[in-house]
C-alpha atoms as a PDB file:
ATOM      1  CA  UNK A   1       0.000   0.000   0.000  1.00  0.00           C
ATOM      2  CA  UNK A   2       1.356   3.334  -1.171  1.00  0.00           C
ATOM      3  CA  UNK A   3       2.085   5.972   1.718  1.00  0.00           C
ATOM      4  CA  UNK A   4      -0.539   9.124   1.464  1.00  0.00           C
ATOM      5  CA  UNK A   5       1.637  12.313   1.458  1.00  0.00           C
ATOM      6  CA  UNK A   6      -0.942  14.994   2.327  1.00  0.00           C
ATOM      7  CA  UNK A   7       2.096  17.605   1.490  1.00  0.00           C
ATOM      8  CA  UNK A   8       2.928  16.102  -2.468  1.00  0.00           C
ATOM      9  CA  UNK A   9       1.011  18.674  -4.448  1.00  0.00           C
ATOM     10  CA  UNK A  10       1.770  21.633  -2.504  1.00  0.00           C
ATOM     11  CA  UNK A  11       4.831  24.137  -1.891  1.00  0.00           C
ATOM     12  CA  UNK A  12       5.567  22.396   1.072  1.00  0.00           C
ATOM     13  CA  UNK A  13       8.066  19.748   0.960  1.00  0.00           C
ATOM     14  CA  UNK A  14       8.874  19.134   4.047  1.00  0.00           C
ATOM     15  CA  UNK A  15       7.364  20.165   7.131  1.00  0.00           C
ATOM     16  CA  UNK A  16      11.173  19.482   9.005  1.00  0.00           C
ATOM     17  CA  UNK A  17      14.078  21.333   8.751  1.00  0.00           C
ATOM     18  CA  UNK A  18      15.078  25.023   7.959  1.00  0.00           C
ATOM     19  CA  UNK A  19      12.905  26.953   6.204  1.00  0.00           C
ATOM     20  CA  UNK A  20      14.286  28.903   3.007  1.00  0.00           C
ATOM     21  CA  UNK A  21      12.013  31.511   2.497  1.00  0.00           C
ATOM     22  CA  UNK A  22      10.538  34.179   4.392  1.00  0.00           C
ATOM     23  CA  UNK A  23       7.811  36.100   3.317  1.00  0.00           C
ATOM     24  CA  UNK A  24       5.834  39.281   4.858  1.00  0.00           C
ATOM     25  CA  UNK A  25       1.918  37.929   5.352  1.00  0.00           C
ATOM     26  CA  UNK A  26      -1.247  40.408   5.068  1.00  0.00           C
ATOM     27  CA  UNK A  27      -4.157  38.697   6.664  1.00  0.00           C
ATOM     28  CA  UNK A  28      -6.556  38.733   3.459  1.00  0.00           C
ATOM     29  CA  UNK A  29     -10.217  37.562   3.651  1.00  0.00           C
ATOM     30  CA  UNK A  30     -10.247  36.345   0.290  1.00  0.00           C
ATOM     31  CA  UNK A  31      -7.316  34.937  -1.293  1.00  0.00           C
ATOM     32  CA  UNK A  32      -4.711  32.299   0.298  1.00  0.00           C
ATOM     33  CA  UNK A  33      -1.292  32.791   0.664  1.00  0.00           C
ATOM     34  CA  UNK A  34       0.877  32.495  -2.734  1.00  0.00           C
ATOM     35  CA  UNK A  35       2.429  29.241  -1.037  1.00  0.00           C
ATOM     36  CA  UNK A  36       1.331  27.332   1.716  1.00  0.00           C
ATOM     37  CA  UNK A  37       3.922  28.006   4.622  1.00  0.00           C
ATOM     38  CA  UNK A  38       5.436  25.613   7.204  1.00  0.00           C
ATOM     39  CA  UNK A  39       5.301  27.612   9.547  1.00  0.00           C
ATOM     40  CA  UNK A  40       4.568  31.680  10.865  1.00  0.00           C
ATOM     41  CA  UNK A  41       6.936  33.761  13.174  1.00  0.00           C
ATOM     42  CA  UNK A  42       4.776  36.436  14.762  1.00  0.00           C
ATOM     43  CA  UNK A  43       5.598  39.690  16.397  1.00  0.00           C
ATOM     44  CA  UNK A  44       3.158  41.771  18.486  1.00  0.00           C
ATOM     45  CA  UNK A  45       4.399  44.871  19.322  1.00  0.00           C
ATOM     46  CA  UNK A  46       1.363  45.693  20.993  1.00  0.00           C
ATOM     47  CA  UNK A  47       0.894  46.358  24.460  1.00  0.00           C
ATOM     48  CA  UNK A  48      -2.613  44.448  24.481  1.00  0.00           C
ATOM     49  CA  UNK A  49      -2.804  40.365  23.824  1.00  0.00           C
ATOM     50  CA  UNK A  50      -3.413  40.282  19.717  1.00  0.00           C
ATOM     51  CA  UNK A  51      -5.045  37.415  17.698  1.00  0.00           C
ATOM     52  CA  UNK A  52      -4.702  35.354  14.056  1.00  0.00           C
ATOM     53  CA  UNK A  53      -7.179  33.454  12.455  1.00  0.00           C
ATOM     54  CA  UNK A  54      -5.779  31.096   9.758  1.00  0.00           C
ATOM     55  CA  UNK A  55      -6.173  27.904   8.534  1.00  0.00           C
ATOM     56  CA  UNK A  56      -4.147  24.821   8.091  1.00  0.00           C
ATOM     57  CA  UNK A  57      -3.165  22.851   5.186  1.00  0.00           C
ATOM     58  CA  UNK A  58      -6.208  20.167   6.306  1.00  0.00           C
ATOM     59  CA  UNK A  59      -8.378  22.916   5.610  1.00  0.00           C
ATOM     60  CA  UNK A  60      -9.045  23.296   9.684  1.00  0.00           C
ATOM     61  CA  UNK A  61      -9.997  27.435  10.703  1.00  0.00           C
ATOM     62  CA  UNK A  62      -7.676  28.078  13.650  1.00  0.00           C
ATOM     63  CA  UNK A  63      -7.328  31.161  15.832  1.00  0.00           C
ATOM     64  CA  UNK A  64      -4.341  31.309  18.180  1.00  0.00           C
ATOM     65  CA  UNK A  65      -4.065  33.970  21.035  1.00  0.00           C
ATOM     66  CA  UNK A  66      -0.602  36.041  21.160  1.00  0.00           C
ATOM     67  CA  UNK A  67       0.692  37.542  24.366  1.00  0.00           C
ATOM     68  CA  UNK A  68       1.716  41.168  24.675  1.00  0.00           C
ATOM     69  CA  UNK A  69       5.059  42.204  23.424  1.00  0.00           C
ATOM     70  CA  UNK A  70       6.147  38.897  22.084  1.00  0.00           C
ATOM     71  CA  UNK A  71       7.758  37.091  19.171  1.00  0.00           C
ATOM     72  CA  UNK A  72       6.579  33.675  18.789  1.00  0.00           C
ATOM     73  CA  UNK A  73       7.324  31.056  15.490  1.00  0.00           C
ATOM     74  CA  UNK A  74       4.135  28.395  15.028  1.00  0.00           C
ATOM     75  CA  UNK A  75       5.507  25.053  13.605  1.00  0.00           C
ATOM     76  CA  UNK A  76       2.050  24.460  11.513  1.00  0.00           C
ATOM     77  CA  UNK A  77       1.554  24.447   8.070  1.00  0.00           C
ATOM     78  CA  UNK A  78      -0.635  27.283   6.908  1.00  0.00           C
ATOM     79  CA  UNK A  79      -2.879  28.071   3.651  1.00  0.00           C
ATOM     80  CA  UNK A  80      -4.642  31.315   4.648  1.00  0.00           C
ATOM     81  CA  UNK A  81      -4.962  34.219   7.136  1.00  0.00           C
ATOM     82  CA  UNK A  82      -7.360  35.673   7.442  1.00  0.00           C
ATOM     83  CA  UNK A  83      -7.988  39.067   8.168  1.00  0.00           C
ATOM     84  CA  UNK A  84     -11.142  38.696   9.617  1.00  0.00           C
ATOM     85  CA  UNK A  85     -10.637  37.389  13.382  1.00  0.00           C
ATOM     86  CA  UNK A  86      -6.622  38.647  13.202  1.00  0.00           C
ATOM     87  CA  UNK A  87      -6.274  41.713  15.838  1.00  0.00           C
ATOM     88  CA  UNK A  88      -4.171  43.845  16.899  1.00  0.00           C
ATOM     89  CA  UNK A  89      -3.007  46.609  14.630  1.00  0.00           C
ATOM     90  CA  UNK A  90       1.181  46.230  15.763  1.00  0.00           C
ATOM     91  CA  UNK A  91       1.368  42.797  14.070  1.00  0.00           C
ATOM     92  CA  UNK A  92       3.844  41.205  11.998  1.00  0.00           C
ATOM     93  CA  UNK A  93       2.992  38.170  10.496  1.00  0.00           C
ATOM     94  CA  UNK A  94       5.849  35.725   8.198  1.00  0.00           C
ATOM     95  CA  UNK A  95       5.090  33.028   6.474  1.00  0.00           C
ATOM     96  CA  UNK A  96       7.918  30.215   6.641  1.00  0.00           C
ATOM     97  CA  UNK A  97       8.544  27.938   3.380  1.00  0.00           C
ATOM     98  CA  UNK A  98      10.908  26.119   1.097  1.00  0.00           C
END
């Protein structure tokens, strides 16, 4: 029985190791990211708790709460953020890929 690679047809080769790109992320109702992304580093700058609504690869809707003040890399594999549910207005979102 073949293995099912859920990762084979997108721009995510592997979910492990080093990313090699880095790209600057505007949350965006309507269109998905121009690559899916292994993975988002996230600064608030904000003095007040922000949030990012996004989902995954599987096609799941996540929103993740982000202290104060804080820079914070996600190990998931995203296809969207949204800008919808994503607060905070001193926000810097990445997207990590190959």
């Amino acid at each position: 029985m073949a293995y099912w690679n859920p990762f084979k047809n997108l721009n995510v080769p592997s979910l492990t190791g080093a990313a090699t790109s880095c790209f600057l992320i505007t949350p965006d109702d309507d269109n998905e990211l121009p690559k899916a992304v292994k993975g988002l580093r996230v600064y608030n700058s904000a003095a007040t708790a922000a949030t990012i609504r996004f989902d995954t690869i599987d096609g799941d809707t996540v929103t993740l709460d982000f202290p104060a003040t804080t820079l914070v890399y996600e190990d998931i594999a995203v296809s969207k953020v949204y800008e919808t549910g994503t607060t905070a207005t001193d926000l810097t979102i990445h997207g990590l890929s190959d």
